[in-house]
C-alpha atoms as a PDB file:
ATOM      1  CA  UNK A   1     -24.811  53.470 -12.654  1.00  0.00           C
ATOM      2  CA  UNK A   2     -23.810  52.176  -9.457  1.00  0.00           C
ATOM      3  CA  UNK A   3     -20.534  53.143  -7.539  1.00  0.00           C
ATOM      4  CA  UNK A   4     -18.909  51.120  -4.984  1.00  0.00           C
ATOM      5  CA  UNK A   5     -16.237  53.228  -3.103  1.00  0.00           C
ATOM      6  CA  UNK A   6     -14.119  51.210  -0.424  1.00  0.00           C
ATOM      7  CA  UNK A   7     -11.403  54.028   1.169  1.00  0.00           C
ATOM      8  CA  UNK A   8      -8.779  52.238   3.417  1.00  0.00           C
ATOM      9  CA  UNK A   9      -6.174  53.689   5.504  1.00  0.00           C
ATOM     10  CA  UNK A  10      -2.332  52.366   5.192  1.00  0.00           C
ATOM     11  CA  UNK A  11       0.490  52.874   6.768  1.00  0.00           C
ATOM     12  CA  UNK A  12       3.466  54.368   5.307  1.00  0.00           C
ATOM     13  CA  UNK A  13       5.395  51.111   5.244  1.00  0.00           C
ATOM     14  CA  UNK A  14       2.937  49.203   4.323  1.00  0.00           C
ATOM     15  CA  UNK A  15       1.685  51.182   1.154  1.00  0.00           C
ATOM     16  CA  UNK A  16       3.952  49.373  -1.676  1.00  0.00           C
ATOM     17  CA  UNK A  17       3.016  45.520  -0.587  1.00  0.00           C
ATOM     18  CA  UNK A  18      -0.387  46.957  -0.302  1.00  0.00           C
ATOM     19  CA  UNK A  19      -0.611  48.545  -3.749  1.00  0.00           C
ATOM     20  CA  UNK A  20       1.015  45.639  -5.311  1.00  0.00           C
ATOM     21  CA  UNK A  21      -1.320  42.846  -3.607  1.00  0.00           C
ATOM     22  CA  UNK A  22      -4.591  44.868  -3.532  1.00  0.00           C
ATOM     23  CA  UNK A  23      -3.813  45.405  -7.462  1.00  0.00           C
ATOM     24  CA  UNK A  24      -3.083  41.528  -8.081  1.00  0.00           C
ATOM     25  CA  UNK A  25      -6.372  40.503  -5.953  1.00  0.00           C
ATOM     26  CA  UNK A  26      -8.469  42.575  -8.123  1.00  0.00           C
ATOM     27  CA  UNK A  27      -7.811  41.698 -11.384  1.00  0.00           C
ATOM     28  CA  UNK A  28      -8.265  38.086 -10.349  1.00  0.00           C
ATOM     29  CA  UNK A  29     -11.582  38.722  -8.388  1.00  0.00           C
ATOM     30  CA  UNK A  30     -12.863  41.190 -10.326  1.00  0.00           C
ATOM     31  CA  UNK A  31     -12.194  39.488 -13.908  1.00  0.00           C
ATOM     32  CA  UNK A  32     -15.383  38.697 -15.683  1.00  0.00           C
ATOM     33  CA  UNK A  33     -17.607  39.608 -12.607  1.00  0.00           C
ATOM     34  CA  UNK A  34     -21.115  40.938 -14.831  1.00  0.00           C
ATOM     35  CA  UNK A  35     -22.208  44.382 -14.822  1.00  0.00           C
ATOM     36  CA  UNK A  36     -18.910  45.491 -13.688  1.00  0.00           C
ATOM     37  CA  UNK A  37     -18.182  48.738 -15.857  1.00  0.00           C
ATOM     38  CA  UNK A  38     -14.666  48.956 -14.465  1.00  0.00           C
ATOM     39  CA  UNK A  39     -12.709  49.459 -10.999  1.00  0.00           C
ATOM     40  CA  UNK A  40      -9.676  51.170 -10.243  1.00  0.00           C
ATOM     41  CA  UNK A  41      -7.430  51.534  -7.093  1.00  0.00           C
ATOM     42  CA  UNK A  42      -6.624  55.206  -6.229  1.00  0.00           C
ATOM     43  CA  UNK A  43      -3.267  56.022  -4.518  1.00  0.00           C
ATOM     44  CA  UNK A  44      -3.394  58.996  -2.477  1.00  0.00           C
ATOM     45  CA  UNK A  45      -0.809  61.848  -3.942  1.00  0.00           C
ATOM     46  CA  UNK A  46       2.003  63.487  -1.793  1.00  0.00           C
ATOM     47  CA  UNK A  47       1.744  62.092   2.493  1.00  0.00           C
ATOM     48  CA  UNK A  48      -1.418  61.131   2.794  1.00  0.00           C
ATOM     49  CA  UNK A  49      -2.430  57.620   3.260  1.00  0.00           C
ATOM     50  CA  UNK A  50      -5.993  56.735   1.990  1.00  0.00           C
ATOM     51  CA  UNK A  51      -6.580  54.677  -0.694  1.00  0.00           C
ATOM     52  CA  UNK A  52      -9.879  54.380  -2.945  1.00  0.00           C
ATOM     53  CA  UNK A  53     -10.859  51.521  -4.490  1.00  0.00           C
ATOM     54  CA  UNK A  54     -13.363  52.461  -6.206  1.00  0.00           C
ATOM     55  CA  UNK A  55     -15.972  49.909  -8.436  1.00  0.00           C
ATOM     56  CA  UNK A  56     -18.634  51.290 -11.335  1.00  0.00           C
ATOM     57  CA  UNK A  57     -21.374  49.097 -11.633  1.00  0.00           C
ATOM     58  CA  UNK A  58     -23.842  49.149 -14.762  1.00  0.00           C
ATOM     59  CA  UNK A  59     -27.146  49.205 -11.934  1.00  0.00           C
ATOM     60  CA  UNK A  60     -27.662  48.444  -8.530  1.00  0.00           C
ATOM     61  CA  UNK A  61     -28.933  44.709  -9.615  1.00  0.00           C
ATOM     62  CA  UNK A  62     -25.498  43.885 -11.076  1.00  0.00           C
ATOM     63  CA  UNK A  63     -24.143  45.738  -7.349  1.00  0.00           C
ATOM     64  CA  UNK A  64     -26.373  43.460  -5.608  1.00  0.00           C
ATOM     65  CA  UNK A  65     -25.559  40.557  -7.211  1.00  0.00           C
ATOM     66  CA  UNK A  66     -21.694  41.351  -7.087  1.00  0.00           C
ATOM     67  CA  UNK A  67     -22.140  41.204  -3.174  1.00  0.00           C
ATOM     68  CA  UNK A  68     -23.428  37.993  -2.998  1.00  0.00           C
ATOM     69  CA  UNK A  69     -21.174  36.544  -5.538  1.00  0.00           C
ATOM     70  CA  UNK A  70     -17.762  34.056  -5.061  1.00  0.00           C
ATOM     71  CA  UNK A  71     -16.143  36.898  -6.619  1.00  0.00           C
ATOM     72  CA  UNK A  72     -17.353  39.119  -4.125  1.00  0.00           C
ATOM     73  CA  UNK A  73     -16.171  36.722  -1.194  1.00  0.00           C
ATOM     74  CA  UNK A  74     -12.369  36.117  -2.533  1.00  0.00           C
ATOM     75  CA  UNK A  75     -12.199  39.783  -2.743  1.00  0.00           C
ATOM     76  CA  UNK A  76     -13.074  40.221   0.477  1.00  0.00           C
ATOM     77  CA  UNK A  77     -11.259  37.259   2.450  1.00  0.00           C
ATOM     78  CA  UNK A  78      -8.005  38.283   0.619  1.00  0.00           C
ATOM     79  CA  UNK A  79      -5.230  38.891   3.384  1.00  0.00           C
ATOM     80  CA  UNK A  80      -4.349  42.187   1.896  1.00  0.00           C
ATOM     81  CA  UNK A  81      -6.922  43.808   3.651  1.00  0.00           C
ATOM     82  CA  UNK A  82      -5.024  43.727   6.516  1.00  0.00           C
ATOM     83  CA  UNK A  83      -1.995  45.143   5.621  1.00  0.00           C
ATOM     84  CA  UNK A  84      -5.147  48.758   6.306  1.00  0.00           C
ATOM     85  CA  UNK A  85      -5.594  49.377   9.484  1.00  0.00           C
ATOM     86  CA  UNK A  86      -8.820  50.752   8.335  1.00  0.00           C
ATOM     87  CA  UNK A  87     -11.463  50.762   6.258  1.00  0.00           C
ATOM     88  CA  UNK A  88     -14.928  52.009   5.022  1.00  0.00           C
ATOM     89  CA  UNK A  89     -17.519  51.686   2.188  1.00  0.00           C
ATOM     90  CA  UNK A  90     -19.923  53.732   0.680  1.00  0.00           C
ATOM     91  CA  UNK A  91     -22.227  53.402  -2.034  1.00  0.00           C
ATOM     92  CA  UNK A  92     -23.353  56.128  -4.583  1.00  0.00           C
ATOM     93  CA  UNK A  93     -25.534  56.341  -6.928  1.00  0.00           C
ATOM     94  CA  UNK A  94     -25.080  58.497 -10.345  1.00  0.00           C
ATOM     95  CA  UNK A  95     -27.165  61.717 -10.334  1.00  0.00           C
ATOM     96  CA  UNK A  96     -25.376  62.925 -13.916  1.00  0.00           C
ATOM     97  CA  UNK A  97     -22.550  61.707 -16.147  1.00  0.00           C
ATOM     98  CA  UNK A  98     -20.824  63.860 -18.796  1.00  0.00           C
END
């Protein structure tokens, strides 16, 4: 399995339009995308501000193909990414699952 975590930084005010457009943007670029076990958007608990969004992939191939998709581009070209002022990816890879 292949895990695609995206953290972004919001500020206070923006945190509700973010949730609620950042939610609506996935589950119309991520529906039916293949290999795509699921994906979730983490809100950070008490003040902090980072959010996860946070993509399990069957295998790298269906990660790889995922970034070079249309899917992959609406995602990424949706104006809710700027309502963070920052943000940063990281893949993993799965070493053990329980």
């Amino acid at each position: 399995m292949t895990t695609a975590v995206t953290e972004f930084t919001v500020a206070a005010p923006a945190q509700g339009a973010f949730e609620d457009n950042f939610t609506a943007g996935m589950r119309t670029a991520l529906n039916d995308v293949p290999g795509l076990r699921n994906a979730r958007l983490l809100r950070p608990r008490k003040d902090a501000h980072g959010y996860l969004a946070v993509l399990h992939f069957e295998d790298d191939a269906a990660f790889t193909a995922y970034t070079s998709s249309e899917a992959f581009r609406a995602a990424h070209t949706d104006p809710t990414h700027s309502l963070s002022d920052d943000n940063r990816v990281t893949v993993f890879e799965a070493v053990t699952q329980v």
